[in-house]
PDB file of N, CA and C in Angstrom:
ATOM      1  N   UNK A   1       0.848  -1.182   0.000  1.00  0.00           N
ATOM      2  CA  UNK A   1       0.000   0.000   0.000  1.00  0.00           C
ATOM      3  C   UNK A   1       0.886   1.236   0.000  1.00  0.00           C
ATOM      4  N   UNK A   2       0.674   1.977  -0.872  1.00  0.00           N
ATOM      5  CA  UNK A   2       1.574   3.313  -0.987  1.00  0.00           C
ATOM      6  C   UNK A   2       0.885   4.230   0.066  1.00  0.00           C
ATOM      7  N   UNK A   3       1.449   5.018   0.861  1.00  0.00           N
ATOM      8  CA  UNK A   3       1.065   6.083   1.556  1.00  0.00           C
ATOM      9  C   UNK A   3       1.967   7.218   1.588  1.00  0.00           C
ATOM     10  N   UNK A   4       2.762   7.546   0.510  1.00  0.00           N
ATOM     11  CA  UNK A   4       3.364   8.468   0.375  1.00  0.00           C
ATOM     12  C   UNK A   4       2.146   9.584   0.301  1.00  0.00           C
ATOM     13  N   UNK A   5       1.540   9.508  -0.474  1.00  0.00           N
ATOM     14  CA  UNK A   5       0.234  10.725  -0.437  1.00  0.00           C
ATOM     15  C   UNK A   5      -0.571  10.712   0.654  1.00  0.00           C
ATOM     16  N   UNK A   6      -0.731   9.958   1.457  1.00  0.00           N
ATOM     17  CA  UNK A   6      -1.431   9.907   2.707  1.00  0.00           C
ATOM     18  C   UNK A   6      -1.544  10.999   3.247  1.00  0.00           C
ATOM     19  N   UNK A   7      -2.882  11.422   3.918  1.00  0.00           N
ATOM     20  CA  UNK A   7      -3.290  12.978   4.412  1.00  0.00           C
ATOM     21  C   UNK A   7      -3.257  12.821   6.058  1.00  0.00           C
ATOM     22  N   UNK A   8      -2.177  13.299   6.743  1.00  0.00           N
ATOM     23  CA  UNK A   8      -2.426  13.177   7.972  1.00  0.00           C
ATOM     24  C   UNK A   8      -3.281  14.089   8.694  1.00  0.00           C
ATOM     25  N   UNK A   9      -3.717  13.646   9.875  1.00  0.00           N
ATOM     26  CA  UNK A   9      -5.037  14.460   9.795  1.00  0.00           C
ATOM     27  C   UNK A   9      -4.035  15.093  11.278  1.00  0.00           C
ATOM     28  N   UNK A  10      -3.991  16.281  11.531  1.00  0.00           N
ATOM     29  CA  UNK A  10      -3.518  17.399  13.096  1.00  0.00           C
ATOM     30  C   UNK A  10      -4.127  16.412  13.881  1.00  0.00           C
ATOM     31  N   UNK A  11      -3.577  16.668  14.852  1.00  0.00           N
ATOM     32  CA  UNK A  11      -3.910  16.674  16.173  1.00  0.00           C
ATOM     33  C   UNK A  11      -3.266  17.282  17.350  1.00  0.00           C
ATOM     34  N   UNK A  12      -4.474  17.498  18.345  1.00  0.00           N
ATOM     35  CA  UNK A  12      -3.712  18.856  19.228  1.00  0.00           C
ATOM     36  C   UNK A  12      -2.189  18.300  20.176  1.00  0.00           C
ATOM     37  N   UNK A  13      -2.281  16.833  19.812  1.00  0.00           N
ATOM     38  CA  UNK A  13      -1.229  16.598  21.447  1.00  0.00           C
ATOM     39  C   UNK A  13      -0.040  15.765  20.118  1.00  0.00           C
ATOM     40  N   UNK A  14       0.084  16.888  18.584  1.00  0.00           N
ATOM     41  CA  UNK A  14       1.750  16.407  18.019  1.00  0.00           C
ATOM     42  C   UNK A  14       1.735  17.837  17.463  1.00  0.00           C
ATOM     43  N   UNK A  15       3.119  17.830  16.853  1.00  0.00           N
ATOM     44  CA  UNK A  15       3.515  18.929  16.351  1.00  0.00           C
ATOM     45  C   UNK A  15       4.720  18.507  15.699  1.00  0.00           C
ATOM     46  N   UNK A  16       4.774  19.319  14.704  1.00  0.00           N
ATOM     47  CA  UNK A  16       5.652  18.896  13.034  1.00  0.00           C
ATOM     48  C   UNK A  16       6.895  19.409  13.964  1.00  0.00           C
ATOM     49  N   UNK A  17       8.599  18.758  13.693  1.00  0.00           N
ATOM     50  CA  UNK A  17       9.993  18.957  14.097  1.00  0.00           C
ATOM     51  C   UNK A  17       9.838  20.698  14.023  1.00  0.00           C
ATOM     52  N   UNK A  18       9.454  20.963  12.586  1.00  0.00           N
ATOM     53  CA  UNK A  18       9.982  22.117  12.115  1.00  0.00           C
ATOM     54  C   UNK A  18       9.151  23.559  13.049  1.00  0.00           C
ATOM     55  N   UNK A  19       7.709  23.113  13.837  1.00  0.00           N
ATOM     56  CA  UNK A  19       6.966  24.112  14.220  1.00  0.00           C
ATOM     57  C   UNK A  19       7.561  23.782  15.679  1.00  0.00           C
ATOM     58  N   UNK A  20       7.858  22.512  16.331  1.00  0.00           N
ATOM     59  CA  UNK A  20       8.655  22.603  17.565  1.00  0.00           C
ATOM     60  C   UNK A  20       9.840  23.543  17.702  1.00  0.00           C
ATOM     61  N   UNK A  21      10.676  23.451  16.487  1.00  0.00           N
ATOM     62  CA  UNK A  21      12.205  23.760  16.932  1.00  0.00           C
ATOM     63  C   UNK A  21      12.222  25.448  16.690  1.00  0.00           C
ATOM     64  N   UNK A  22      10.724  25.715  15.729  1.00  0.00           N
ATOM     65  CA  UNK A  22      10.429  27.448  16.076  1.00  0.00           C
ATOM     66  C   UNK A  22      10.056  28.012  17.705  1.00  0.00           C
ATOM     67  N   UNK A  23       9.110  27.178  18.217  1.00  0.00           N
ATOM     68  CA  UNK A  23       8.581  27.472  19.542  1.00  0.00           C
ATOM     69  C   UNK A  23       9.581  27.047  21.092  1.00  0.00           C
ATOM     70  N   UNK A  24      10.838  26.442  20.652  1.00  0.00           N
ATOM     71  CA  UNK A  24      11.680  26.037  21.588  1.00  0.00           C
ATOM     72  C   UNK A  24      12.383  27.565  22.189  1.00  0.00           C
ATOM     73  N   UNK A  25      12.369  27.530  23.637  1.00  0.00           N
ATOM     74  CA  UNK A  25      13.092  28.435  24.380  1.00  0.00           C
ATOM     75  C   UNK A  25      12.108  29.548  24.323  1.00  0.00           C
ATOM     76  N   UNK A  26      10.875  29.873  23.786  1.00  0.00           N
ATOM     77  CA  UNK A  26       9.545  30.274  23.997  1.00  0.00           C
ATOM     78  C   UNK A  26       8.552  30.072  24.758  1.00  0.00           C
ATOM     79  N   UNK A  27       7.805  30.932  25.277  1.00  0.00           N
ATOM     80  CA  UNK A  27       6.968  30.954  26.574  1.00  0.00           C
ATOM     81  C   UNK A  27       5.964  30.226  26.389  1.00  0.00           C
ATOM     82  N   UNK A  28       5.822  29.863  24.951  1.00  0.00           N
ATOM     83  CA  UNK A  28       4.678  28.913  24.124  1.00  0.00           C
ATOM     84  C   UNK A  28       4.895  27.282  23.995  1.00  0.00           C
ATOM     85  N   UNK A  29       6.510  27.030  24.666  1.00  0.00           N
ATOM     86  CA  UNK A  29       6.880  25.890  23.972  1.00  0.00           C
ATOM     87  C   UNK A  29       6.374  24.957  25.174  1.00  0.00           C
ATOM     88  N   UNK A  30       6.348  24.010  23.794  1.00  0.00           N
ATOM     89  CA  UNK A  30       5.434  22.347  24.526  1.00  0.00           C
ATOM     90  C   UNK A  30       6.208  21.884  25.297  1.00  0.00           C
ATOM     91  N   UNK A  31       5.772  21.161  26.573  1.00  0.00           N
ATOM     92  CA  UNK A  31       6.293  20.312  27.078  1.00  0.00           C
ATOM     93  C   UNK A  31       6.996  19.079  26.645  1.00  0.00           C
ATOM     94  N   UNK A  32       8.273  18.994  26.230  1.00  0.00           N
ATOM     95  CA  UNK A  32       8.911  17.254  25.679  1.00  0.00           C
ATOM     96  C   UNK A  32       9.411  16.972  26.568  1.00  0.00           C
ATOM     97  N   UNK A  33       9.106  15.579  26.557  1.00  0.00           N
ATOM     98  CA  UNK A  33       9.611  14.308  27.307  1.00  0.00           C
ATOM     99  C   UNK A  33       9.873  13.184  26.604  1.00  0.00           C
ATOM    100  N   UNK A  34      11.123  13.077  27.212  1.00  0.00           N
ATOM    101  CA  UNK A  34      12.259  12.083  26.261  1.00  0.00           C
ATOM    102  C   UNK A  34      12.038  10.861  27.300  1.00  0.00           C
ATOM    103  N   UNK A  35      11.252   9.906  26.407  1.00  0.00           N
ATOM    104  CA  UNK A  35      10.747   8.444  27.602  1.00  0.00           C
ATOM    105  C   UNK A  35      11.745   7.387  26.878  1.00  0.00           C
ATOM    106  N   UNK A  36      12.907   7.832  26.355  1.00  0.00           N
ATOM    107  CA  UNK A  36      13.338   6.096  25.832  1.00  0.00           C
ATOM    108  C   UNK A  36      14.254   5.516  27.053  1.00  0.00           C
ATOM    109  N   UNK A  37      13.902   4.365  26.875  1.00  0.00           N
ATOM    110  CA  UNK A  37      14.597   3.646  27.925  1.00  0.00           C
ATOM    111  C   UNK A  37      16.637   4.386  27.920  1.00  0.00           C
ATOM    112  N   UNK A  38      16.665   3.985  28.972  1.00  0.00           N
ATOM    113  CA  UNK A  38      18.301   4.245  29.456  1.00  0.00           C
ATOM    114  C   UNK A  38      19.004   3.800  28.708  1.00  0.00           C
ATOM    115  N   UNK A  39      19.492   2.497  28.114  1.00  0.00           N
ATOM    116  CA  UNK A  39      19.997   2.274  26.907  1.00  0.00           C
ATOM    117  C   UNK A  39      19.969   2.728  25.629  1.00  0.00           C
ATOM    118  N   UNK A  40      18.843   3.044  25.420  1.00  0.00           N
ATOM    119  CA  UNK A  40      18.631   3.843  24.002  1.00  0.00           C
ATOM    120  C   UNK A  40      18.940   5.061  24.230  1.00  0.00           C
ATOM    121  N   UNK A  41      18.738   5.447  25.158  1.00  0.00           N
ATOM    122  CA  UNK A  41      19.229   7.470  25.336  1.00  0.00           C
ATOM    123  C   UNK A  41      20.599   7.465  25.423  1.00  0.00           C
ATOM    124  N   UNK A  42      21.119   6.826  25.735  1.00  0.00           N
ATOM    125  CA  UNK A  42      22.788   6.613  26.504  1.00  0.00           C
ATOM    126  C   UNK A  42      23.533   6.547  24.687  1.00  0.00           C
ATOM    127  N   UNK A  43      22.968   5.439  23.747  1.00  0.00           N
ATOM    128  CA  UNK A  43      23.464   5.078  22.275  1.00  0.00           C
ATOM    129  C   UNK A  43      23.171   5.864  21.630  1.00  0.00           C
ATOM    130  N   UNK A  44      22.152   6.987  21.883  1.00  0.00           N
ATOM    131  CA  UNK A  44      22.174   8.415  20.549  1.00  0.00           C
ATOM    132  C   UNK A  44      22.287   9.108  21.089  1.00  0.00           C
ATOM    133  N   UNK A  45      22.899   9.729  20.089  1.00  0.00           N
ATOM    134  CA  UNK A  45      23.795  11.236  19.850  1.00  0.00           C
ATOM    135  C   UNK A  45      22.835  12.090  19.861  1.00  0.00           C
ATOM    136  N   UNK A  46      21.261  11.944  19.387  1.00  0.00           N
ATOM    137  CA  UNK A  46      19.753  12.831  19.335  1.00  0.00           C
ATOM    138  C   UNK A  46      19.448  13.218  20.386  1.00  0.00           C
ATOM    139  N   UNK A  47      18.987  14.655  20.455  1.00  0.00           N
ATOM    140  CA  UNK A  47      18.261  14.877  21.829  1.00  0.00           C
ATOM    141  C   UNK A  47      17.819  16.518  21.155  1.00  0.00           C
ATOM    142  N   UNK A  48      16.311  16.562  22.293  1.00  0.00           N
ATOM    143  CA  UNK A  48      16.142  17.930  22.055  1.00  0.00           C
ATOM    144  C   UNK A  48      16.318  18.498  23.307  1.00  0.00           C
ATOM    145  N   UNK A  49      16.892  19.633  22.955  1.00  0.00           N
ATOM    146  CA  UNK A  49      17.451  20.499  24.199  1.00  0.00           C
ATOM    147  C   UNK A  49      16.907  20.372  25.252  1.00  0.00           C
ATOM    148  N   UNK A  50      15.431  20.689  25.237  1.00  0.00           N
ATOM    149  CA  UNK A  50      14.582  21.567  26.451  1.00  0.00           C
ATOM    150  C   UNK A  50      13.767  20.001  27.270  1.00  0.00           C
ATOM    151  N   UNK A  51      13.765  19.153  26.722  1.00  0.00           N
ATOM    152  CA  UNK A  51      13.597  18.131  26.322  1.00  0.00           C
ATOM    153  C   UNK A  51      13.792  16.871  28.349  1.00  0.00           C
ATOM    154  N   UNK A  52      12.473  17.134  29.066  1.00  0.00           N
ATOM    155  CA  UNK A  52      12.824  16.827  30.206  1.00  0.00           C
ATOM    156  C   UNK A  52      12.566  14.854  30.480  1.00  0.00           C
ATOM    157  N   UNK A  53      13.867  14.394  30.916  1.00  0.00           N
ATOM    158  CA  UNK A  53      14.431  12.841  31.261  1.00  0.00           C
ATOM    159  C   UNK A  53      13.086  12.224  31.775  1.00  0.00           C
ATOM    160  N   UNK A  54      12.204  11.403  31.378  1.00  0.00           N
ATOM    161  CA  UNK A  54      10.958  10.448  32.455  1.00  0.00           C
ATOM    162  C   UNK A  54      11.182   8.875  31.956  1.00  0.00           C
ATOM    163  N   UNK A  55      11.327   8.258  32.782  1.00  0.00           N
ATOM    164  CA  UNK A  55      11.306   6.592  32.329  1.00  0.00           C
ATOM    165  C   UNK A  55       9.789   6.772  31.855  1.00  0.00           C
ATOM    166  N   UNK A  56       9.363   5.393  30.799  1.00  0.00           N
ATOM    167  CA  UNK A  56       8.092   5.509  30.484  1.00  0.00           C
ATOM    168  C   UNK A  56       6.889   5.235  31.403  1.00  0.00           C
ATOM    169  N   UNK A  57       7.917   4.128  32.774  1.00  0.00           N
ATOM    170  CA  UNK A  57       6.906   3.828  33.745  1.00  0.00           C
ATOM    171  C   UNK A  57       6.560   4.897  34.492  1.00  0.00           C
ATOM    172  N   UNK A  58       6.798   6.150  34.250  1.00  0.00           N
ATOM    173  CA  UNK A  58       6.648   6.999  34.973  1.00  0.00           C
ATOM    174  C   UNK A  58       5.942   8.786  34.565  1.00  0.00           C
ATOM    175  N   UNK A  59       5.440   8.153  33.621  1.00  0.00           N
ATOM    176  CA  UNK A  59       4.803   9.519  32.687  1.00  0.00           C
ATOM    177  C   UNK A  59       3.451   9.661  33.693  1.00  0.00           C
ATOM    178  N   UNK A  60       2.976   8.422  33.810  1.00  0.00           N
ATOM    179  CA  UNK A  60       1.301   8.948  34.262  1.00  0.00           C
ATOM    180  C   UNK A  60       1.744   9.914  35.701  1.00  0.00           C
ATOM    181  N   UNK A  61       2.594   9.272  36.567  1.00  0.00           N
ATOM    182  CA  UNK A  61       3.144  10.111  37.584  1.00  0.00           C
ATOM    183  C   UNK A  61       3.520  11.375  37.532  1.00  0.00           C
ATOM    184  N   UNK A  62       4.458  11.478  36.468  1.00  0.00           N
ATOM    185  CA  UNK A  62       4.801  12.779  35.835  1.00  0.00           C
ATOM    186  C   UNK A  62       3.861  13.603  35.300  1.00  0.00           C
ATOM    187  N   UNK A  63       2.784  13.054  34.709  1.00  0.00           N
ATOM    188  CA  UNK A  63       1.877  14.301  34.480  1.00  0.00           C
ATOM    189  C   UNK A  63       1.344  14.330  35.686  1.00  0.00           C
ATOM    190  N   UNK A  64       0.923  13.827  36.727  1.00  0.00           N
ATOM    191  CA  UNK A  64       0.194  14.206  37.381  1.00  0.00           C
ATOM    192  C   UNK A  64       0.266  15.331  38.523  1.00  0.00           C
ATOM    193  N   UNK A  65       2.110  15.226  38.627  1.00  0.00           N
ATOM    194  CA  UNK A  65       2.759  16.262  39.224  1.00  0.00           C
ATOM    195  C   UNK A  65       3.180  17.738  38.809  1.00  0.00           C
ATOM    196  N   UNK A  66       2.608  18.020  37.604  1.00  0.00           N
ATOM    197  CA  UNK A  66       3.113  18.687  36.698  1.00  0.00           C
ATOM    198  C   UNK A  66       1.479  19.717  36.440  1.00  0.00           C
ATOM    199  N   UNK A  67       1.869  21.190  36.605  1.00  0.00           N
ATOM    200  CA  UNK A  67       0.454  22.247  36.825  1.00  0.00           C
ATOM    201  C   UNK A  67      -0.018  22.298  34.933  1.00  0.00           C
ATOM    202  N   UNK A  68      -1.244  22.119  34.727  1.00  0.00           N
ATOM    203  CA  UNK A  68      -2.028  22.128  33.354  1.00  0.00           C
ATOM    204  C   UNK A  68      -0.777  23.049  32.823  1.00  0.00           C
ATOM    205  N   UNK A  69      -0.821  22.441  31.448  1.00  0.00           N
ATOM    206  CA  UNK A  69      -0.156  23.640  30.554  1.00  0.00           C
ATOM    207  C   UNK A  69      -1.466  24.037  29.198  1.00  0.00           C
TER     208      UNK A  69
END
């Protein structure tokens, strides 16, 4: 099945690299959280700056501590 033409449809909780890395260090910018396991973060060189450390077992916790954005 080709999906190169495929129409992705928005949604409010993603955002395209290119509209993140405008809104980074901005009073507007999204909350990221970098959930890859410890091994995988440790083997790439990738990261986004602002970009705050949560194991994945620990997101529901993490939002819950964390004031509405």
């Amino acid at each position: 099945m080709d999906t190169s033409t495929a129409h992705v449809i928005p949604s409010p909780f993603s955002i395209s690299p290119h509209a993140l890395n405008l809104r980074l260090g901005r009073s507007d910018a999204p909350l990221v959280l970098d959930v890859r396991r410890e091994e995988k973060f440790a083997q790439s060189a990738r990261f986004v700056a602002t970009a705050q450390r949560c194991k994945p077992e620990d997101v529901s916790a993490f939002a819950t501590s964390q004031p509405p954005r």
